[in-house]
Protein backbone atom coordinates (compact mmCIF):
# COMPACT_ATOMS: atom_id res chain seq x y z
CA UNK A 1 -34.07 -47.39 -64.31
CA UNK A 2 -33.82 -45.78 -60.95
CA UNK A 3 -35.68 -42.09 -60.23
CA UNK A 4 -32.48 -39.94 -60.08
CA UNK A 5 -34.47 -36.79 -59.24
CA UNK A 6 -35.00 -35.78 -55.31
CA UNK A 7 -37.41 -36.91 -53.00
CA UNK A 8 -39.84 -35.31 -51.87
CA UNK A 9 -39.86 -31.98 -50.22
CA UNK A 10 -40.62 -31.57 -46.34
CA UNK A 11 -42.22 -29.00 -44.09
CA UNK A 12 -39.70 -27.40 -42.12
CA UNK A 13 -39.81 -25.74 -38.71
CA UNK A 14 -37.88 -23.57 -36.16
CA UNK A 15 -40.18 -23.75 -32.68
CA UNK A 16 -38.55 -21.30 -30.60
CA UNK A 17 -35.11 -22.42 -30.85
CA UNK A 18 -32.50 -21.06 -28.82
CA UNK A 19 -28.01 -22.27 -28.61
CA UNK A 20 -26.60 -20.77 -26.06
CA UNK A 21 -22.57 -21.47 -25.57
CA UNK A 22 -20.85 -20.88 -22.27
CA UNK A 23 -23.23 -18.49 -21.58
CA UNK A 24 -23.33 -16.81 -24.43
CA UNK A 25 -26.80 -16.93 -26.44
CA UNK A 26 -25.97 -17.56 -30.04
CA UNK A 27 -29.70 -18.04 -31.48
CA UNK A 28 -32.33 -16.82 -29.28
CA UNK A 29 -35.75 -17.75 -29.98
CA UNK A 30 -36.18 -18.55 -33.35
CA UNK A 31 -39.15 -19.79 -34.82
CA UNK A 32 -39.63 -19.88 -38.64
CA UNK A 33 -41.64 -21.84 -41.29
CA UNK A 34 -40.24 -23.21 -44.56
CA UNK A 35 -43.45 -24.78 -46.64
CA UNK A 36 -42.20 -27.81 -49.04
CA UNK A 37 -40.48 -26.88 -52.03
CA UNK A 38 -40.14 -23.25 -50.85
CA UNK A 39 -36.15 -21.41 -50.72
CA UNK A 40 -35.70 -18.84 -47.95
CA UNK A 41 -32.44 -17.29 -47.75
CA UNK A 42 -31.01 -16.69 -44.10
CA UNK A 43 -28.91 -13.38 -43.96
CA UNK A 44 -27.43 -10.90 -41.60
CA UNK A 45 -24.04 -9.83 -40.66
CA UNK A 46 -21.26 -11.69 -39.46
CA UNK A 47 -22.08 -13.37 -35.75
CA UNK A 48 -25.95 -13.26 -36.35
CA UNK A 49 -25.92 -16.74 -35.69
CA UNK A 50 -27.38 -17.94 -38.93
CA UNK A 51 -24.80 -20.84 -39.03
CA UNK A 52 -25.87 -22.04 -35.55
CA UNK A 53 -29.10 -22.08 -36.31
CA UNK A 54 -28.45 -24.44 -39.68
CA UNK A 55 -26.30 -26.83 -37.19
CA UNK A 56 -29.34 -27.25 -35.26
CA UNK A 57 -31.35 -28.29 -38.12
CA UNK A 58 -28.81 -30.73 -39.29
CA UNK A 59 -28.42 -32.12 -35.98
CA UNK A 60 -24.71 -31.19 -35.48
CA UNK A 61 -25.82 -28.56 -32.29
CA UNK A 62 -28.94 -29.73 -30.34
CA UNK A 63 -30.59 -26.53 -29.34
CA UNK A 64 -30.87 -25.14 -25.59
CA UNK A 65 -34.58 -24.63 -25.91
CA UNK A 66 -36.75 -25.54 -28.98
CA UNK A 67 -36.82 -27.81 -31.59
CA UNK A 68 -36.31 -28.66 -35.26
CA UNK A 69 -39.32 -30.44 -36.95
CA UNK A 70 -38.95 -32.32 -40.24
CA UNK A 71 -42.45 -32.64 -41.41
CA UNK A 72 -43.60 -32.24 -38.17
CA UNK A 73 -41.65 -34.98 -36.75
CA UNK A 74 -38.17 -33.83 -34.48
CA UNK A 75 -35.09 -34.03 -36.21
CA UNK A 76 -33.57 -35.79 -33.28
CA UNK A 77 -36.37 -38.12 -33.25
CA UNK A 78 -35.21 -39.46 -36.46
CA UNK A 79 -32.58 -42.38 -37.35
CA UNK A 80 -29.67 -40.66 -38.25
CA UNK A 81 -29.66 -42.50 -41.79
CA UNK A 82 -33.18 -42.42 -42.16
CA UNK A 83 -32.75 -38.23 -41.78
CA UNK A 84 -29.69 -38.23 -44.38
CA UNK A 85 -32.03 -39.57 -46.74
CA UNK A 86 -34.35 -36.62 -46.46
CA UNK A 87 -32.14 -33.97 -45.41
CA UNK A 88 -28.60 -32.96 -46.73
CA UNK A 89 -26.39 -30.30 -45.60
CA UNK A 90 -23.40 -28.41 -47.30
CA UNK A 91 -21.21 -26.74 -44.82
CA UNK A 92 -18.66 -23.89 -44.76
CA UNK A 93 -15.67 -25.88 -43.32
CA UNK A 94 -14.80 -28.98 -45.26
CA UNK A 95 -12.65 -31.48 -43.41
CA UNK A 96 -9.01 -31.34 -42.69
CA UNK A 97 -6.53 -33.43 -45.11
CA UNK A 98 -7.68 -37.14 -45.97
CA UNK A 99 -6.64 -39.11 -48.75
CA UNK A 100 -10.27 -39.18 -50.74
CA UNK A 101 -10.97 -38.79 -54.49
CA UNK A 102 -13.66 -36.13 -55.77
CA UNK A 103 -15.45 -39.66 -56.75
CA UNK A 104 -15.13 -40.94 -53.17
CA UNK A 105 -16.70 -37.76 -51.27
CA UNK A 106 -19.56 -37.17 -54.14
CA UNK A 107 -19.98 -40.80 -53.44
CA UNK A 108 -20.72 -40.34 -49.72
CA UNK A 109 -23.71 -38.59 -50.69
CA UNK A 110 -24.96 -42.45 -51.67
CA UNK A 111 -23.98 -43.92 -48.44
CA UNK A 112 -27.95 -43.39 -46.57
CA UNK A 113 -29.35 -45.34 -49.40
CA UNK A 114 -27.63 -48.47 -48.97
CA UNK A 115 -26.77 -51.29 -46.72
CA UNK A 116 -23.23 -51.03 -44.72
CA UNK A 117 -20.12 -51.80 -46.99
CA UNK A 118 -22.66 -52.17 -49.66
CA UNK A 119 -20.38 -50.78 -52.90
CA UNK A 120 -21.93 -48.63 -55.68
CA UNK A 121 -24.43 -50.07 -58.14
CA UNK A 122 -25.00 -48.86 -61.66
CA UNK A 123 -27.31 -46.70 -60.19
CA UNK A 124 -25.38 -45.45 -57.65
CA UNK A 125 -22.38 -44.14 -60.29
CA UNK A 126 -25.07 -42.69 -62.98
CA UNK A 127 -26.17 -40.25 -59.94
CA UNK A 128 -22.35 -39.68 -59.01
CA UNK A 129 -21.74 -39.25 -62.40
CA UNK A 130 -24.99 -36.72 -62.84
CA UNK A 131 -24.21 -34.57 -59.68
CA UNK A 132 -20.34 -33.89 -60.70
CA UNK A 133 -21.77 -32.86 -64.42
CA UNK A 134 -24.36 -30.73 -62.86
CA UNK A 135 -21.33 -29.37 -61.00
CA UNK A 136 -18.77 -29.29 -63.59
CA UNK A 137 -16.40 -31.00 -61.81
CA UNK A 138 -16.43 -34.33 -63.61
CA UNK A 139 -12.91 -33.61 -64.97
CA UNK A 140 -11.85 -33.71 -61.29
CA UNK A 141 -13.28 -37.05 -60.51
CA UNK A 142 -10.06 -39.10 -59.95
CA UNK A 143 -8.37 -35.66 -58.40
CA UNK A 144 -7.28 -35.89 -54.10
CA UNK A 145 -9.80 -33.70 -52.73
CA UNK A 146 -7.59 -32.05 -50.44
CA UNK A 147 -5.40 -30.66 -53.08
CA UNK A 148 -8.30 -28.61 -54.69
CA UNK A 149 -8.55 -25.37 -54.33
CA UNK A 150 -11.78 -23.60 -52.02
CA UNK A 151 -14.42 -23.29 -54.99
CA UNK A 152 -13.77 -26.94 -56.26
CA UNK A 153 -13.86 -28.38 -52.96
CA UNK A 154 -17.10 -26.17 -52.17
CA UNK A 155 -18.64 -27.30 -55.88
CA UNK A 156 -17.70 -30.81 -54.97
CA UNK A 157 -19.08 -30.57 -51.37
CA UNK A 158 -22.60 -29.60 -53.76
CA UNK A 159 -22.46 -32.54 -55.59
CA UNK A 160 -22.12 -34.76 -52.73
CA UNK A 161 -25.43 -33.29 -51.43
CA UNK A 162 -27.02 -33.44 -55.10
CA UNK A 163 -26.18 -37.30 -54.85
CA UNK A 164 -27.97 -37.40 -51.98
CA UNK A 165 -30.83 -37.16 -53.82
CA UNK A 166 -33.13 -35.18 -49.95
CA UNK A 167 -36.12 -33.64 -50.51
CA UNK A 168 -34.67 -31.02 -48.29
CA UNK A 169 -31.65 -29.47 -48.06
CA UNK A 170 -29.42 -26.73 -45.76
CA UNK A 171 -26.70 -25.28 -48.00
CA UNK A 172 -24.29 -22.77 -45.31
CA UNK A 173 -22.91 -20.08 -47.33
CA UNK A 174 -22.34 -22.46 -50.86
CA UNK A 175 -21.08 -19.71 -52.51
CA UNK A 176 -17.92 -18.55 -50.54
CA UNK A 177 -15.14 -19.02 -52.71
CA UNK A 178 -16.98 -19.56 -56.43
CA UNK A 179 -16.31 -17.36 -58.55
CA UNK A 180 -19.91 -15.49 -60.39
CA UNK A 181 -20.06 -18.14 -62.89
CA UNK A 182 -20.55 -20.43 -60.36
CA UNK A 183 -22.53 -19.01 -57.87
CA UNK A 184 -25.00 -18.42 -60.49
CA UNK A 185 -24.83 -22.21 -61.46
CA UNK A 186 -24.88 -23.26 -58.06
CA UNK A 187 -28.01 -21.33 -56.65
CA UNK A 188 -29.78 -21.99 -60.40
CA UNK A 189 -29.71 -25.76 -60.06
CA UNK A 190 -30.73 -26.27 -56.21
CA UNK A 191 -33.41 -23.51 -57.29
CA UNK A 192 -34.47 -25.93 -60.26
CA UNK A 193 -34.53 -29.29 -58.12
CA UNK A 194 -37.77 -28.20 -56.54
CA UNK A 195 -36.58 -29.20 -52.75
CA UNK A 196 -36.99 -27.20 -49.84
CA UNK A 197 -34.18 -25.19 -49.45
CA UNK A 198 -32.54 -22.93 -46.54
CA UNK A 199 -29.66 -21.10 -47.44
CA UNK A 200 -27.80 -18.64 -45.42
CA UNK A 201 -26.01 -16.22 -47.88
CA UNK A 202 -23.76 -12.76 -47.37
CA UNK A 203 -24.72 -11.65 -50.74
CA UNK A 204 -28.37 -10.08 -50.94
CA UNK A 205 -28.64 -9.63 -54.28
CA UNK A 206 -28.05 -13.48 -54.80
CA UNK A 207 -30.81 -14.19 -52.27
CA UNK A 208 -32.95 -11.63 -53.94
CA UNK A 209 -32.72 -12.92 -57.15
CA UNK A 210 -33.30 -17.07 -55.87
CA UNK A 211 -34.97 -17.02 -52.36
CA UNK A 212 -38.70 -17.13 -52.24
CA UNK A 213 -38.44 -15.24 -49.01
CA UNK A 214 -35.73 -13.98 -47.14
CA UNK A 215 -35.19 -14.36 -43.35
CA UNK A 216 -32.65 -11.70 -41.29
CA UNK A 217 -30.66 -12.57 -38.13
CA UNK A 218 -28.85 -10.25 -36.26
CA UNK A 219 -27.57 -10.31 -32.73
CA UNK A 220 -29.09 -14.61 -32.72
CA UNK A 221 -32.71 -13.00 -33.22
CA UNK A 222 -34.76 -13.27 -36.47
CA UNK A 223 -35.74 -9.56 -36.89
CA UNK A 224 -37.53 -9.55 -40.37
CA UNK A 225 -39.02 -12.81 -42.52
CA UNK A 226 -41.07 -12.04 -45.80
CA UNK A 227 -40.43 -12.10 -49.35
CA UNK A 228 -37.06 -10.10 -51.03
CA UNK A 229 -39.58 -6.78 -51.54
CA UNK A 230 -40.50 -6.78 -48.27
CA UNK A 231 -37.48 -7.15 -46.99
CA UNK A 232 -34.92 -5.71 -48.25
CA UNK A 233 -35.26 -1.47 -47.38
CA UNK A 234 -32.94 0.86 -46.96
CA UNK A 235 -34.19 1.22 -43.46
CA UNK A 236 -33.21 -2.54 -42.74
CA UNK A 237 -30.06 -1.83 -44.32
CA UNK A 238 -29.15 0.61 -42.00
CA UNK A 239 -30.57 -0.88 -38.88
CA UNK A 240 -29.43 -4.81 -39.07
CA UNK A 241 -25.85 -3.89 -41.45
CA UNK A 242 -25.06 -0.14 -40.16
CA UNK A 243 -24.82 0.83 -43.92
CA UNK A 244 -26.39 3.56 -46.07
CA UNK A 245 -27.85 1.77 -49.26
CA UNK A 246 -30.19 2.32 -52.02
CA UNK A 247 -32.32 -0.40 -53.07
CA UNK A 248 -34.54 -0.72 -56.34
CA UNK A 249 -36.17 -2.56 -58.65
CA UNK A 250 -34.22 -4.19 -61.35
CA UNK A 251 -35.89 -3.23 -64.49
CA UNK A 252 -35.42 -6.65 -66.61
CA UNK A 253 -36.43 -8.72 -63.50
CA UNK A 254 -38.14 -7.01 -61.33
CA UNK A 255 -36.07 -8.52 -58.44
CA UNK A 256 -34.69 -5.38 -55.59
CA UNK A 257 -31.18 -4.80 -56.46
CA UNK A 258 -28.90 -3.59 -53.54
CA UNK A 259 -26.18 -0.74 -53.95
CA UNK A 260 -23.91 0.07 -51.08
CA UNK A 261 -23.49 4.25 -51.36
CA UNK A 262 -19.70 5.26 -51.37
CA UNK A 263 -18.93 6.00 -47.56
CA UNK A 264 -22.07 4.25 -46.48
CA UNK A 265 -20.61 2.45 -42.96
CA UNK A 266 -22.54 3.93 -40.24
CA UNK A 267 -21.37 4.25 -36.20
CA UNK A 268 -20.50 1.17 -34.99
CA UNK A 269 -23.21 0.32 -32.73
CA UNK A 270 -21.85 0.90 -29.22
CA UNK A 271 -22.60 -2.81 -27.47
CA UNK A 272 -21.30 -5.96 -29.33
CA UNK A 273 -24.04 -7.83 -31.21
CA UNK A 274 -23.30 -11.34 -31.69
């Protein structure tokens, strides 16, 4: 019987990595450490550049200045299919319209573990199988893709990378669109595979409650790193997301809880922060 769970988690690094576009500088500098089997949530506002910063770790953007190491190795050092096997990525845009089953794009998820136009072994459909259970979607299997609606096809796009079966994995934003059932599901399981995990979120009380640190963008800089308590003040608050907030300890978990205070939105800083 084949080993369905993950492989094992990687050491990942940020050296100093900066993307800028046309002249604009989208991540500036970034260096951060993620030991194996660790989560860190990325957060900030809007334009922080937190989703530049994942491209560059999954290879989509190669990065001005800097580099992306994979247990200590550069990303773009490695054979792309060699990579996929160790490192899977769920994205915020999904392709456009193509005729594909929820089978066929969990399926892809297989595709770095075997030869090309090898078809799917017994193996191959028991982890298929497993990863649309884990993300109740099996009773979407034979379903087009492209007629679901955003939380399946983000739930689906989860699967895929749960086939994968990577030690380490970059999840952008997996919870737009799921409703709280399934954002809890969703940040439970990859919290219970034990991989190494980067996950940019908008929500701070989700990464509070699932990140084993928390790292903050704003304006393409990372301008805090350390675990949810340390993080996540008031002062921050009002500094990185120009709102008034009160943050405490949840009494049943212990995790900081964020509440936005009615009329909170500060002045608009006066230059643009990207």
């Amino acid at each position: 019987m084949t080993d369905r769970s993950p492989g094992a988690p990687g050491a990942l690094d940020a050296e100093e990595v900066s993307v800028v576009v046309k002249g604009r500088t989208l991540v500036d500098r970034v260096s951060l450490h993620v030991a194996p089997g660790e989560v860190v949530g990325l957060v900030g506002p809007n334009g922080a550049g937190k989703s530049t910063l994942l491209r560059t770790v999954y290879r989509a953007l190669r990065p001005t200045a800097g580099r992306v190491l994979l247990d200590g190795v550069d990303v773009r050092r490695i054979p792309a299919k060699h990579l996929a096997r160790r490192l899977a990525a769920v994205l915020q845009e999904t392709a456009g319209d193509f005729e594909l089953t929820v089978y066929d794009v969990v399926a892809m998820g297989r595709t770095p573990h075997k030869r090309a136009f090898a078809g799917d072994d017994a193996d191959d459909r028991a982890i298929i199988t497993d990863a649309l259970a884990e993300l109740d979607v099996e009773r979407l299997v034979h379903a087009p893709f492209d007629r679901l609606s955003g939380g399946e096809k983000q739930r689906v796009l989860i699967a895929r990378a749960l086939a994968q079966r990577a030690g380490t994995m970059v999840l952008d934003e997996p919870t737009n669109h799921l409703d709280l059932r399934h954002q809890l599901e969703a940040l439970r399981l990859v919290r219970g595979l034990g991989v190494t995990a980067v996950i940019a979120l908008h929500d701070l009380n989700l990464a509070a409650s699932f990140c084993d640190r928390i790292c903050v963008m704003d304006g393409g800089r990372l301008v805090a790193a350390g675990t949810p308590q340390e993080v996540l003040t008031a002062g921050l608050l009002a500094e990185v997301y120009r709102v008034d907030a009160d943050v405490a300890r949840h009494p049943g978990t212990g995790v900081p809880q964020v509440t936005l205070l009615p009329g909170s939105a500060l002045r608009e800083r006066s230059e643009f922060r990207g």
